[in-house]
N, C-alpha and C. Protein backbone atom coordinates (compact mmCIF):
# COMPACT_ATOMS: atom_id res chain seq x y z
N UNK A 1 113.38 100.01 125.20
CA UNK A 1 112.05 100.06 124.64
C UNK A 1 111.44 101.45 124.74
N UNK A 2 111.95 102.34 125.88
CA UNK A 2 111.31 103.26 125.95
C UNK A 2 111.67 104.28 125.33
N UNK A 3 112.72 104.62 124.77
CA UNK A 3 113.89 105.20 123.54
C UNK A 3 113.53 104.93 122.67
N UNK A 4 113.31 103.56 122.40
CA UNK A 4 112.88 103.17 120.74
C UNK A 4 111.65 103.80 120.53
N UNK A 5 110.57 103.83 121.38
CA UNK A 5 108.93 104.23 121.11
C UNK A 5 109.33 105.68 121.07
N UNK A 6 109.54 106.40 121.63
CA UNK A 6 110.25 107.85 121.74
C UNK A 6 110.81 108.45 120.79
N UNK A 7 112.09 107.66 119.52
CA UNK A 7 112.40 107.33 118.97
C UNK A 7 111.49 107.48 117.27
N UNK A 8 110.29 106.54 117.47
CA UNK A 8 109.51 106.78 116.63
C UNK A 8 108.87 107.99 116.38
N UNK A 9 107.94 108.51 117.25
CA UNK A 9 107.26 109.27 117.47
C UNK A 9 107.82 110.34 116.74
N UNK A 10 109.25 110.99 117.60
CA UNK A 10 109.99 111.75 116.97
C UNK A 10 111.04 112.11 115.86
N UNK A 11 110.61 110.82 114.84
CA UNK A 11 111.53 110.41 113.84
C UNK A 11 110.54 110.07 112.12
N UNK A 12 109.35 109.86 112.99
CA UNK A 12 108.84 108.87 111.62
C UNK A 12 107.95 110.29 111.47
N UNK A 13 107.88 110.14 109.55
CA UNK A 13 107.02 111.08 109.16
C UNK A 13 105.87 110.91 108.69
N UNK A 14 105.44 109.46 108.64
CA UNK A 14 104.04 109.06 108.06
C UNK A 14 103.84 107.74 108.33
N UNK A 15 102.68 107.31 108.49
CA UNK A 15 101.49 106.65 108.89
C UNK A 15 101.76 105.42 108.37
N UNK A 16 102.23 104.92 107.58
CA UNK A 16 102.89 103.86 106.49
C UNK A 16 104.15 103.12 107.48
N UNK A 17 105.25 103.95 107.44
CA UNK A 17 106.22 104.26 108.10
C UNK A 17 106.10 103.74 109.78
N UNK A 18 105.19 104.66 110.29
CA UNK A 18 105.18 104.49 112.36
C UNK A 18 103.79 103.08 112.36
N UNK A 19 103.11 102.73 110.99
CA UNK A 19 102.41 101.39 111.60
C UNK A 19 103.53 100.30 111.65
N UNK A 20 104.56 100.40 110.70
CA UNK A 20 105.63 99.12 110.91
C UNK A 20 106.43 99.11 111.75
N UNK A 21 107.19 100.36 112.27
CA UNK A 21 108.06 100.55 113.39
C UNK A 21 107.15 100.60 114.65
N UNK A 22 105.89 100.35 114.89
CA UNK A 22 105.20 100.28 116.21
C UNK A 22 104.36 99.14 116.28
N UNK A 23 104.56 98.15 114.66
CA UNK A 23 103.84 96.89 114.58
C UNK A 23 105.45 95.98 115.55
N UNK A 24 106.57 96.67 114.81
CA UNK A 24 107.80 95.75 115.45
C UNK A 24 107.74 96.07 116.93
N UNK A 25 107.88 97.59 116.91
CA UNK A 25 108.16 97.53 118.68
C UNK A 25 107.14 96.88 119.61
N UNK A 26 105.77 96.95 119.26
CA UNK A 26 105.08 96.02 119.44
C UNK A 26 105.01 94.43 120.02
N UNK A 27 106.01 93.82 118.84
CA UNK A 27 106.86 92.54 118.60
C UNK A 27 107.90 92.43 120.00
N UNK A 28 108.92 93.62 120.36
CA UNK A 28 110.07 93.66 120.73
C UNK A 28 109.14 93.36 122.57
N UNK A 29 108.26 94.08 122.41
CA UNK A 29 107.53 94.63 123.98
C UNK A 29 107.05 92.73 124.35
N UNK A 30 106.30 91.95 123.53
CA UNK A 30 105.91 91.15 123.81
C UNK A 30 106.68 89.87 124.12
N UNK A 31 107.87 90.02 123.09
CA UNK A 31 109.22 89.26 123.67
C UNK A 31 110.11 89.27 124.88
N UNK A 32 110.17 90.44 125.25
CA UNK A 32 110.77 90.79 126.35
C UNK A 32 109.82 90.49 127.38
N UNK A 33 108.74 90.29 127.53
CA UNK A 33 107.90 90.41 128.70
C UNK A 33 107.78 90.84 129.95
N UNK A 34 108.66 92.27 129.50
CA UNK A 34 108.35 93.07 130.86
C UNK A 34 106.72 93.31 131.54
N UNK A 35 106.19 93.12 132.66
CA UNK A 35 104.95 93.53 133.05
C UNK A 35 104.97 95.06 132.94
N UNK A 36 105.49 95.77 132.68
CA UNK A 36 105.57 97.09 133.32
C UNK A 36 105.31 97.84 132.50
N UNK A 37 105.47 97.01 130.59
CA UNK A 37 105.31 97.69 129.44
C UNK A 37 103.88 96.86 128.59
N UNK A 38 103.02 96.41 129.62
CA UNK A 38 101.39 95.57 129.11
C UNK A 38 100.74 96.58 129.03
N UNK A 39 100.62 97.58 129.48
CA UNK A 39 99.49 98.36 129.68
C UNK A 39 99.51 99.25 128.40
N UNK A 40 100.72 100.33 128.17
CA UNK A 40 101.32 100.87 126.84
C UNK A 40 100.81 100.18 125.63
N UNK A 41 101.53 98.49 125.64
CA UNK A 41 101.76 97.94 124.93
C UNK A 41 100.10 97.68 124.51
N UNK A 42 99.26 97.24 125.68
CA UNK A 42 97.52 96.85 125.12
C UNK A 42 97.14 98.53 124.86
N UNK A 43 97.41 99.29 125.04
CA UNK A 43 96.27 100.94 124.56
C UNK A 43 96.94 100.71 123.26
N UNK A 44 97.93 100.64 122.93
CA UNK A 44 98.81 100.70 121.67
C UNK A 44 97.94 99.87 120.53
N UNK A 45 97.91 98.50 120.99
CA UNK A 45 97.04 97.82 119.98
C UNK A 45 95.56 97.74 119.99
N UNK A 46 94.78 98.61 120.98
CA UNK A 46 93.74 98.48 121.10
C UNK A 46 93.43 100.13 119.79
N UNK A 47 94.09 100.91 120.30
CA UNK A 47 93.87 102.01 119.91
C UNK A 47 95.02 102.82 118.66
N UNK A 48 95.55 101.90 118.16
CA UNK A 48 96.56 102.11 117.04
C UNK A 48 95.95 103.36 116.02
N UNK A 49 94.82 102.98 115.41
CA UNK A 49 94.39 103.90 114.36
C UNK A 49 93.93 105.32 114.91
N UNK A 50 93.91 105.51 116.04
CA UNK A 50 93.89 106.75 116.31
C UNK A 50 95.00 107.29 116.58
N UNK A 51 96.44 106.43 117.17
CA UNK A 51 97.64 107.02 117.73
C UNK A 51 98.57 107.38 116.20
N UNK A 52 97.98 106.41 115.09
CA UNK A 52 98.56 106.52 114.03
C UNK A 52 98.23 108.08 113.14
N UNK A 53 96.72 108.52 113.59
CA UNK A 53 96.61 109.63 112.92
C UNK A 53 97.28 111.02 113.35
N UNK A 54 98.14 110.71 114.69
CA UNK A 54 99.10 111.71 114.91
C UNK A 54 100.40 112.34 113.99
N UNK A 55 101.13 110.83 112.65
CA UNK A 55 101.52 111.14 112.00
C UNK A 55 100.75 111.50 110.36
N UNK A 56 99.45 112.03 110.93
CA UNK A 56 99.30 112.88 109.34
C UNK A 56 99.67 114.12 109.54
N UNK A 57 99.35 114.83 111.21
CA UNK A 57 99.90 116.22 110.87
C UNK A 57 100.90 116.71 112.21
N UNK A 58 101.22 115.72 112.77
CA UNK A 58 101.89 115.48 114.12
C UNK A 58 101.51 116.85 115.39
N UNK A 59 100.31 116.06 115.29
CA UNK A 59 99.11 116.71 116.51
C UNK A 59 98.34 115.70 117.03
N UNK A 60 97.85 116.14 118.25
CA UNK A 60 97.37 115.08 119.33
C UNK A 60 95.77 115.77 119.65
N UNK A 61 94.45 115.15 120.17
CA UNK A 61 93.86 116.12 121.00
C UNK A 61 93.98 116.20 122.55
N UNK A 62 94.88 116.11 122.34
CA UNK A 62 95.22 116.54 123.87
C UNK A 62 94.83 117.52 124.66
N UNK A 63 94.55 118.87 123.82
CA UNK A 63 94.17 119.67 124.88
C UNK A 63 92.57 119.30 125.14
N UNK A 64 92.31 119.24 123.95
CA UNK A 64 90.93 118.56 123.87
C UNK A 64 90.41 117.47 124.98
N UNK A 65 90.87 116.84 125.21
CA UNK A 65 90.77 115.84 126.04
C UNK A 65 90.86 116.24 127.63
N UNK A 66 92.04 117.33 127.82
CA UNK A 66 92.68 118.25 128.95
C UNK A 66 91.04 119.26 129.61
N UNK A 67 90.62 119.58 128.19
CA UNK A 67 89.54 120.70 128.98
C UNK A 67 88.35 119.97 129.18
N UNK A 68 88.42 118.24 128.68
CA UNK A 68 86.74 117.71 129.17
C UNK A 68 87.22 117.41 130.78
N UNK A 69 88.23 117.26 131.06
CA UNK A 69 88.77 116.66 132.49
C UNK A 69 88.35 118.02 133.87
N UNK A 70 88.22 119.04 133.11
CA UNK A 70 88.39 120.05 134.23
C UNK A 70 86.29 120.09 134.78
């Protein structure tokens, strides 16, 4: 599971594309019912439309986020 999400990220080129391969892995996480992959798995669907806008230009705000922390 953790290859496959990895997998995506670094494979899919658009937004169309990484909502179906992270609607399935999604699928795959909830079948398996590891505890260890709930937490991933709930930010994932809580917060999809923002993780999805990483494939319009495959950028994050990360640093953004990095310099409110300091």
């Amino acid at each position: 599971l953790c290859q496959n999400l990895s997998w995506i990220f670094n494979n899919t080129k658009d937004k169309t594309s990484a909502l179906i391969r992270l609607a399935k892995w999604y699928e795959k996480v909830r079948q398996a019912t590891f505890k260890s992959f709930n937490t991933i798995a709930r930010t994932m669907s809580i917060h999809y439309m923002n993780i999805l806008n990483y494939f319009d230009n495959r950028s994050t705000n990360a640093s953004a986020e990095y310099s409110t922390l300091k």
